[in-house]
Protein backbone atom coordinates (compact mmCIF):
# COMPACT_ATOMS: atom_id res chain seq x y z
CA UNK A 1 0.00 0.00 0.00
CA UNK A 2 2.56 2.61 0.96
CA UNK A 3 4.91 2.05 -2.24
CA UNK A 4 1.21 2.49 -4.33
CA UNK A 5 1.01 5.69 -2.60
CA UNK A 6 3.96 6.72 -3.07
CA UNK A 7 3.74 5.99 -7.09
CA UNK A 8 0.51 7.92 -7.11
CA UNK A 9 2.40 10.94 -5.63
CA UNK A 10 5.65 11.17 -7.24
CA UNK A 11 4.88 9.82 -10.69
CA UNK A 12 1.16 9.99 -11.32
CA UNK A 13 0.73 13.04 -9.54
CA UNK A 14 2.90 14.35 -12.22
CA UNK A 15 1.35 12.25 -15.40
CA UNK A 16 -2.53 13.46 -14.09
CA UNK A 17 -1.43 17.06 -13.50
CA UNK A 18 0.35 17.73 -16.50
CA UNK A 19 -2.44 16.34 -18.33
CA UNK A 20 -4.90 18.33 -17.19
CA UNK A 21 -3.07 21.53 -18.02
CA UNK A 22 -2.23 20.11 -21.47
CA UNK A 23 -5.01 21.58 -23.15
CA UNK A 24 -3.76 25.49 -22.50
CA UNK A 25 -0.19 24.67 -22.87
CA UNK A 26 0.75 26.61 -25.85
CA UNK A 27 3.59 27.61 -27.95
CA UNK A 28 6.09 29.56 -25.27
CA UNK A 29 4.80 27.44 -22.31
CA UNK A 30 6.66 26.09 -19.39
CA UNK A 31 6.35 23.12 -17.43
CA UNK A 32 8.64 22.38 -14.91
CA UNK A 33 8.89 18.91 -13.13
CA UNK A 34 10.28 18.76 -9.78
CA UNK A 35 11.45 15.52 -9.48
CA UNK A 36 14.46 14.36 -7.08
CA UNK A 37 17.92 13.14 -7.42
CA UNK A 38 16.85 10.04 -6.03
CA UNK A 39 15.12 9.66 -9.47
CA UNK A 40 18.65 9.20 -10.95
CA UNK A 41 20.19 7.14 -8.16
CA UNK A 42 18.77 3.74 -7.29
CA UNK A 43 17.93 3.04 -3.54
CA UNK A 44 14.44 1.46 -2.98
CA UNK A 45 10.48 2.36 -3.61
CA UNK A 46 10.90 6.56 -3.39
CA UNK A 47 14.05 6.40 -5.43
CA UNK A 48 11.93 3.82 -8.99
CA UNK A 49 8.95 6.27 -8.09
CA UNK A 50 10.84 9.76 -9.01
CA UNK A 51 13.04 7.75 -11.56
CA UNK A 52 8.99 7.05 -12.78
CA UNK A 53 8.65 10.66 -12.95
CA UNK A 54 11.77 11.55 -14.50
CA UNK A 55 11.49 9.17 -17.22
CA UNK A 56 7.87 11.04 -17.68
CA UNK A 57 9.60 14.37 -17.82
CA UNK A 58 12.18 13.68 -20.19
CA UNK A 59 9.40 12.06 -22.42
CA UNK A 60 7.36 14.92 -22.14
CA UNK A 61 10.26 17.12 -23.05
CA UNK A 62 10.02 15.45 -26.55
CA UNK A 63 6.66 14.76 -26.89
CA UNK A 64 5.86 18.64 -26.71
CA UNK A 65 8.54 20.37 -28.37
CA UNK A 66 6.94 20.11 -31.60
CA UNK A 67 4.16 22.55 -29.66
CA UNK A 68 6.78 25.08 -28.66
CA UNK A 69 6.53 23.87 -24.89
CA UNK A 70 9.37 23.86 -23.37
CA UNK A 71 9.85 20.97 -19.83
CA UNK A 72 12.35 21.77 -17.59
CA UNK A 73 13.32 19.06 -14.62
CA UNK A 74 14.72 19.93 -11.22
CA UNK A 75 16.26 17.26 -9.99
CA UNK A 76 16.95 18.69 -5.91
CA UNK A 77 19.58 16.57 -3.81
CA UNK A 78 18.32 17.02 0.33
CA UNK A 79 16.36 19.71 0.97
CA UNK A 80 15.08 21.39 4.45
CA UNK A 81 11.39 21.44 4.27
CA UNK A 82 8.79 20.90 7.17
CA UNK A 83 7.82 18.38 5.57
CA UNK A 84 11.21 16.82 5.55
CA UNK A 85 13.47 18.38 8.25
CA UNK A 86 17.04 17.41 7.45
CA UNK A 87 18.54 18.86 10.39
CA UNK A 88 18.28 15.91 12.42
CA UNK A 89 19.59 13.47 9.78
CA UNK A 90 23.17 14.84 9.34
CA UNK A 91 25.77 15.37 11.73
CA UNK A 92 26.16 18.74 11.76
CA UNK A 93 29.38 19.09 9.60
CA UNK A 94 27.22 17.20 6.76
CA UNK A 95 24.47 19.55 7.28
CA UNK A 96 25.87 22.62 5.46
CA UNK A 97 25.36 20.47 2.18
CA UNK A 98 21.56 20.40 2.46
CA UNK A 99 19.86 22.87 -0.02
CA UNK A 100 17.43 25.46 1.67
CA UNK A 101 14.23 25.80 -0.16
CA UNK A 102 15.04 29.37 -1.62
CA UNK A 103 17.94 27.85 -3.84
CA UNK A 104 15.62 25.66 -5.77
CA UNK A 105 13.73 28.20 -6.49
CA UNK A 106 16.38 30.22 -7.45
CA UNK A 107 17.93 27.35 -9.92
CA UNK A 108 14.28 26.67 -11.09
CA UNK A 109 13.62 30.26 -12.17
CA UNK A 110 16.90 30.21 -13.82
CA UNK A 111 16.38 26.90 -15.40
CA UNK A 112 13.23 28.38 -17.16
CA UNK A 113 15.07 31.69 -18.01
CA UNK A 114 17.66 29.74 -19.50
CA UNK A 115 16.07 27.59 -21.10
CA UNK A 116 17.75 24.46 -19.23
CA UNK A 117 16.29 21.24 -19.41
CA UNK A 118 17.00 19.51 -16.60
CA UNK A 119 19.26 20.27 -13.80
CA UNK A 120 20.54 19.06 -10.44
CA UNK A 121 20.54 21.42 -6.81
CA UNK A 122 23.37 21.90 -5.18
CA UNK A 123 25.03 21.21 -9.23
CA UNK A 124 27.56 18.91 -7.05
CA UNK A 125 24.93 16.05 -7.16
CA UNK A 126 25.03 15.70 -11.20
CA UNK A 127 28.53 13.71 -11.12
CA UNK A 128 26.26 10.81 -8.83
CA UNK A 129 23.74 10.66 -11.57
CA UNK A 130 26.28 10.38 -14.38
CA UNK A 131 28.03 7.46 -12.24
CA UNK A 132 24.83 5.67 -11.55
CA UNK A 133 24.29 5.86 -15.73
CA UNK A 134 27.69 4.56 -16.96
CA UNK A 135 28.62 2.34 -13.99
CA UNK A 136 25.41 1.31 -12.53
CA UNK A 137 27.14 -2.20 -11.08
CA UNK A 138 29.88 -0.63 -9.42
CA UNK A 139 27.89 2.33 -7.67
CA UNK A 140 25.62 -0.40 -6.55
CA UNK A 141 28.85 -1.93 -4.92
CA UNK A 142 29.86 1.55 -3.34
CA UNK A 143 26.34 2.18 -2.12
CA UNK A 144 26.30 -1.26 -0.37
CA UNK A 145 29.66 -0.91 1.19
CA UNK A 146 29.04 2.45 2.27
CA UNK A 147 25.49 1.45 3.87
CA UNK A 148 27.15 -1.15 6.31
């Protein structure tokens, strides 16, 4: 039940919302995804849920270009929210690496006035994705190690 949930959230969520904006989407629209960088990294239900939604994103990034509509993805590493305090999950050193809320939104904005597809906040957390592409064996093997 809770992995259902959380499919319905992350990825349909997504697939049902931009769907119902679809009709007034028009040439010089934006749609911007927020997904996670646990969409790019494997580690359990969350993690094939936002990869779910990222998939969706990128596909939609093709499927309406030929419209003019351009679909920009923000992939956010650890972020303080209320919903998600962070604080309490790092030592404190670690902490200064967690995103506040105001940089997304900063990268987001300039994602869309950019024109940027899809991009990673803090940027450090793109050269995890990349690994998890081209070596996804051996990151597997580094995640488990790490993890004991």
């Amino acid at each position: 039940e809770r992995i259902e949930e959380v499919v319905r959230v992350n990825y349909l969520g997504s697939v049902w919302t931009s769907r119902a904006f679809l009709p007034g989407l028009v040439r010089g629209s934006h749609v911007v995804n927020l997904v996670s960088v646990a969409g790019t990294v494997a580690v359990g239900p969350y993690s094939a849920s936002k990869h779910a939604q990222l998939a969706f994103s990128r596909s939609l990034t093709v499927e309406l270009a030929p419209r003019g509509v351009a679909v920009h993805t923000v992939n956010p590493g650890f972020v303080e929210t209320d919903g998600f305090p962070q604080r309490g999950r790092f030592p404190r050193p670690l902490y200064r690496f967690v995103a506040q809320p105001p940089l997304v939104v900063e990268r987001l904005l300039d994602a869309v006035d950019r024109g940027k597809r899809e991009i990673f906040v803090p940027r450090w957390y793109r050269p995890a994705a990349w690994l998890q592409a081209l070596a996804p064996g051996a990151f597997a093997r580094a995640r488990a190690r790490f993890q004991r």
